[in-house]
C-alpha atoms as a PDB file:
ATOM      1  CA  UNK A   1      12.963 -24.620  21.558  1.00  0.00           C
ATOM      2  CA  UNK A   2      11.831 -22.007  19.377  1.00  0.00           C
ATOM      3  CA  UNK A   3      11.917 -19.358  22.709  1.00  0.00           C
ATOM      4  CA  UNK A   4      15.840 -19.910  22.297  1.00  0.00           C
ATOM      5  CA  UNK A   5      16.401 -19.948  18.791  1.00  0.00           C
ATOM      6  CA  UNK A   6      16.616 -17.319  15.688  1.00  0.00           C
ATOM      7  CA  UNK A   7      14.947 -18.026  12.782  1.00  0.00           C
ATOM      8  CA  UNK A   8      16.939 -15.524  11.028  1.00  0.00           C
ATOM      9  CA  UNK A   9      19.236 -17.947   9.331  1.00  0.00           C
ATOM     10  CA  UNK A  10      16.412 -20.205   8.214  1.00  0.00           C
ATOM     11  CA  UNK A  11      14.361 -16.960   6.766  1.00  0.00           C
ATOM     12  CA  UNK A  12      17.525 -16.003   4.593  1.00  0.00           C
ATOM     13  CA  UNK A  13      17.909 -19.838   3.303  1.00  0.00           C
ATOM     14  CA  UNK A  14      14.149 -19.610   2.335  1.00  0.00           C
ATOM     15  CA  UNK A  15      14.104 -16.472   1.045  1.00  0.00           C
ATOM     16  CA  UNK A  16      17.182 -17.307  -1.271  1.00  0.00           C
ATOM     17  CA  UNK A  17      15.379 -20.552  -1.888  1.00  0.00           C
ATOM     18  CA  UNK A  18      12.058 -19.467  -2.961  1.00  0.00           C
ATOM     19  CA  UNK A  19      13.629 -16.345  -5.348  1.00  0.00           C
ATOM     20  CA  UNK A  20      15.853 -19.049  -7.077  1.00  0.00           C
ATOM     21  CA  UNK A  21      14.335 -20.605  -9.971  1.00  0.00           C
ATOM     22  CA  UNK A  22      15.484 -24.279  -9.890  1.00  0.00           C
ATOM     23  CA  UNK A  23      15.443 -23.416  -5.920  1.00  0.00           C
ATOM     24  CA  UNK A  24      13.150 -26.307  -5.073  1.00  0.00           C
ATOM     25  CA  UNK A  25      15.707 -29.073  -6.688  1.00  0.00           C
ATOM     26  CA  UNK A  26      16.063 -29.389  -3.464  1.00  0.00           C
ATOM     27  CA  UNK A  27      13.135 -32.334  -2.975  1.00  0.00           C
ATOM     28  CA  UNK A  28      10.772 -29.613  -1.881  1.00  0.00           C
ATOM     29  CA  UNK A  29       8.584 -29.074  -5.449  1.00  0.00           C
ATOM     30  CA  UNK A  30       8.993 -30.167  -8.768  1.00  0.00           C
ATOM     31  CA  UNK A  31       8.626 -27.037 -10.142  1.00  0.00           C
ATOM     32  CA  UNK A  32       9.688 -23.377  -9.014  1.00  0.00           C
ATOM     33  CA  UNK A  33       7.306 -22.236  -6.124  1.00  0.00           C
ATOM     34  CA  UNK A  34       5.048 -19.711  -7.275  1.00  0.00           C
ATOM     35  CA  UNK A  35       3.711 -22.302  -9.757  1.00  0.00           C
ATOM     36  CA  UNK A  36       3.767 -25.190  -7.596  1.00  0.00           C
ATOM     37  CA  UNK A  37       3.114 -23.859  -4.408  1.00  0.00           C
ATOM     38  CA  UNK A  38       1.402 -20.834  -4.853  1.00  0.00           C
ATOM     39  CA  UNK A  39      -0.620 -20.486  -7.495  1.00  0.00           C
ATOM     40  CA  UNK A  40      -2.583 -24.149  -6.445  1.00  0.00           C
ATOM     41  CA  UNK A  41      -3.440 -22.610  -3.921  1.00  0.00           C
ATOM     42  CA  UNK A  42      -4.912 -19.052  -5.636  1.00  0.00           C
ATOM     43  CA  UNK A  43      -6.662 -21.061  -8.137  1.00  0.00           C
ATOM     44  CA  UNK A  44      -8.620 -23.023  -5.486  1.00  0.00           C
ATOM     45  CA  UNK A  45      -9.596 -20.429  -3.508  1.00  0.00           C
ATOM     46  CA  UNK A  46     -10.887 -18.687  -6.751  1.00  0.00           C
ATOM     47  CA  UNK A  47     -13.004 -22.308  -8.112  1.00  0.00           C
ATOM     48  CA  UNK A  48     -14.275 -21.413  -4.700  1.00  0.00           C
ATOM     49  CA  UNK A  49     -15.730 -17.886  -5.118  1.00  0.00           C
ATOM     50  CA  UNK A  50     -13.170 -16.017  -3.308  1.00  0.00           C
ATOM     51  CA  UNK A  51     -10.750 -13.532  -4.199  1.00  0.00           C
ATOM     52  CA  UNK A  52      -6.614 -13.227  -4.422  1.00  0.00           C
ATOM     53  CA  UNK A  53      -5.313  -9.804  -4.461  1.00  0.00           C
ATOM     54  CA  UNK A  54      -1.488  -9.578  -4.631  1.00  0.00           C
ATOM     55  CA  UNK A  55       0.725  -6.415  -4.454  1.00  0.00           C
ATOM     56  CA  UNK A  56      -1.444  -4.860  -2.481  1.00  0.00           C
ATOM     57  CA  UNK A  57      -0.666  -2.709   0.620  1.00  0.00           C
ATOM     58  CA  UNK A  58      -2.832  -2.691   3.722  1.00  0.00           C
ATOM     59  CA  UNK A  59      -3.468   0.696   4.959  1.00  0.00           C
ATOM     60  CA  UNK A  60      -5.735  -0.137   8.394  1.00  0.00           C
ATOM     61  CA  UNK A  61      -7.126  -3.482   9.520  1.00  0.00           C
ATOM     62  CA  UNK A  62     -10.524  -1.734  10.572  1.00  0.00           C
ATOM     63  CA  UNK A  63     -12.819  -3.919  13.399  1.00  0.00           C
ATOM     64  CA  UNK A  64     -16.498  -4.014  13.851  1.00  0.00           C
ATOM     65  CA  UNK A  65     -17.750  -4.189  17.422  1.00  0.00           C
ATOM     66  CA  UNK A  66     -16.861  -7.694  18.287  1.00  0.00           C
ATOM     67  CA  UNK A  67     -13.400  -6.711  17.751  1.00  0.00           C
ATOM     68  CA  UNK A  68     -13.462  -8.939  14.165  1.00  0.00           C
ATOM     69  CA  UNK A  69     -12.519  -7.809  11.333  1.00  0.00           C
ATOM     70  CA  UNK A  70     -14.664  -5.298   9.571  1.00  0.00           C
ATOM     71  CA  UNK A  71     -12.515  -4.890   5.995  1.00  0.00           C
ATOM     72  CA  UNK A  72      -9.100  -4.264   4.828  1.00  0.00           C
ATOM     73  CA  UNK A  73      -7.962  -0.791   3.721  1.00  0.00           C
ATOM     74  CA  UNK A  74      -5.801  -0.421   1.237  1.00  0.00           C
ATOM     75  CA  UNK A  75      -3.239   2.326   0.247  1.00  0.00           C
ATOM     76  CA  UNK A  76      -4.739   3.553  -2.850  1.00  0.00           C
ATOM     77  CA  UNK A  77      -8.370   3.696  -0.780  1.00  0.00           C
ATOM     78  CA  UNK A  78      -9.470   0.756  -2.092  1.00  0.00           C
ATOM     79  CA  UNK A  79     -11.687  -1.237   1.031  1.00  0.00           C
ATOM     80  CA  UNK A  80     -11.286  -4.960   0.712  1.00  0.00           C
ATOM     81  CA  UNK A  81     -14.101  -6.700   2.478  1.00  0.00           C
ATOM     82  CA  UNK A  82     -14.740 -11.042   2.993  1.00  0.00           C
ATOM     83  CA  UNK A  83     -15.817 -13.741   4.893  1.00  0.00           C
ATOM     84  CA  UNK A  84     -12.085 -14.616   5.546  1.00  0.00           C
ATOM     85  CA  UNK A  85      -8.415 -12.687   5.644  1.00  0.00           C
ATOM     86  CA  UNK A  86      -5.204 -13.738   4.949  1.00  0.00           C
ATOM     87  CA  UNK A  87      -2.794 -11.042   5.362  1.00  0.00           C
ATOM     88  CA  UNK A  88       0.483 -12.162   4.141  1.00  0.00           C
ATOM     89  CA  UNK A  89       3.535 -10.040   5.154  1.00  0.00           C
ATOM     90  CA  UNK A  90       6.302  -9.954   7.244  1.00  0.00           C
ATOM     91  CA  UNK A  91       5.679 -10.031  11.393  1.00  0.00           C
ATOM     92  CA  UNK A  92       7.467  -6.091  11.742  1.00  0.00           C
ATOM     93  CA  UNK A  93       4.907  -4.708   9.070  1.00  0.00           C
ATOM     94  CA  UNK A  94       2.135  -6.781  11.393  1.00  0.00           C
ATOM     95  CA  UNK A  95       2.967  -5.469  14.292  1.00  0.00           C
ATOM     96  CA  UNK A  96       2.191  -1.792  12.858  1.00  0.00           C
ATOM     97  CA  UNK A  97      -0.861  -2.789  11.402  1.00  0.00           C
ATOM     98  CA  UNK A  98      -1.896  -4.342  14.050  1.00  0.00           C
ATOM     99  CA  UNK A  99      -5.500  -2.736  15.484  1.00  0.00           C
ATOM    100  CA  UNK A 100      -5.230  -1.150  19.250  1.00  0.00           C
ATOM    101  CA  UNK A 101      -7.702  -4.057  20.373  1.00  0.00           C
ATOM    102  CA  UNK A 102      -5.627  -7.069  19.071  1.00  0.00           C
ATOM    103  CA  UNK A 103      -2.870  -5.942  20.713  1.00  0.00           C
ATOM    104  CA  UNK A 104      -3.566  -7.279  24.611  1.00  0.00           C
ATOM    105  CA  UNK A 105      -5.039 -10.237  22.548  1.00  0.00           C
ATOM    106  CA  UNK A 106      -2.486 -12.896  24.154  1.00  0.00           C
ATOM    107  CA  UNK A 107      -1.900 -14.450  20.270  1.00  0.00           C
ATOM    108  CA  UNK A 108      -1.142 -11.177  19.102  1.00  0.00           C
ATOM    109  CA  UNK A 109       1.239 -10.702  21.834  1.00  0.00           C
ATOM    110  CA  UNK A 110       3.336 -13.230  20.898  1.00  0.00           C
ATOM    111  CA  UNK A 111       4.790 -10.841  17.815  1.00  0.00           C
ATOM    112  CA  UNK A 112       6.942  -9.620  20.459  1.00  0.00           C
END
């Protein structure tokens, strides 16, 4: 049951996993992750017209009305607008970024 369990030790095996570079020996890829894994992935949502912006710090998640999202503001100012998000980062960082509305949201509740 997940309620009763830590992930902890499985985050540290994958994060050891995915920063080795034979790490997916393992029967997972044939190939190291970011090329296997990842970048499929980037490439098809770019043959699709949409964008992949890495190393990039969110800011503010801003909203429109309708409590969806509006755009993505970056640290260096930069507004990052779409037609879909996905905000890859670790659940603490989310739970700061998350918007004042989201937050009695029942999903988003579930970060704590």
């Amino acid at each position: 049951n997940p309620d009763e369990l830590s992930m902890q030790c499985i985050l540290i095996a994958l994060n050891r996993f995915l920063q080795e570079k034979h790490g997916s020996k393992m029967a997972f890829l044939d190939g190291n992750p970011p090329e296997r894994l990842c970048k499929p992935i980037a490439d098809h949502i770019e043959s699709l017209g949409g964008q992949v912006i890495l190393n990039s710090r969110i800011q503010k998640i801003e909203l429109n009305s309708d409590k969806s999202v509006k755009h993505f503001v970056l640290t260096n100012g930069n507004i990052i607008t779409g037609d879909a998000y996905v905000f890859a980062t670790p659940v603490d960082i989310l739970k700061l970024l998350l918007p004042e509305d989201w937050k009695e949201i029942s999903y988003f509740k579930k970060l704590d």
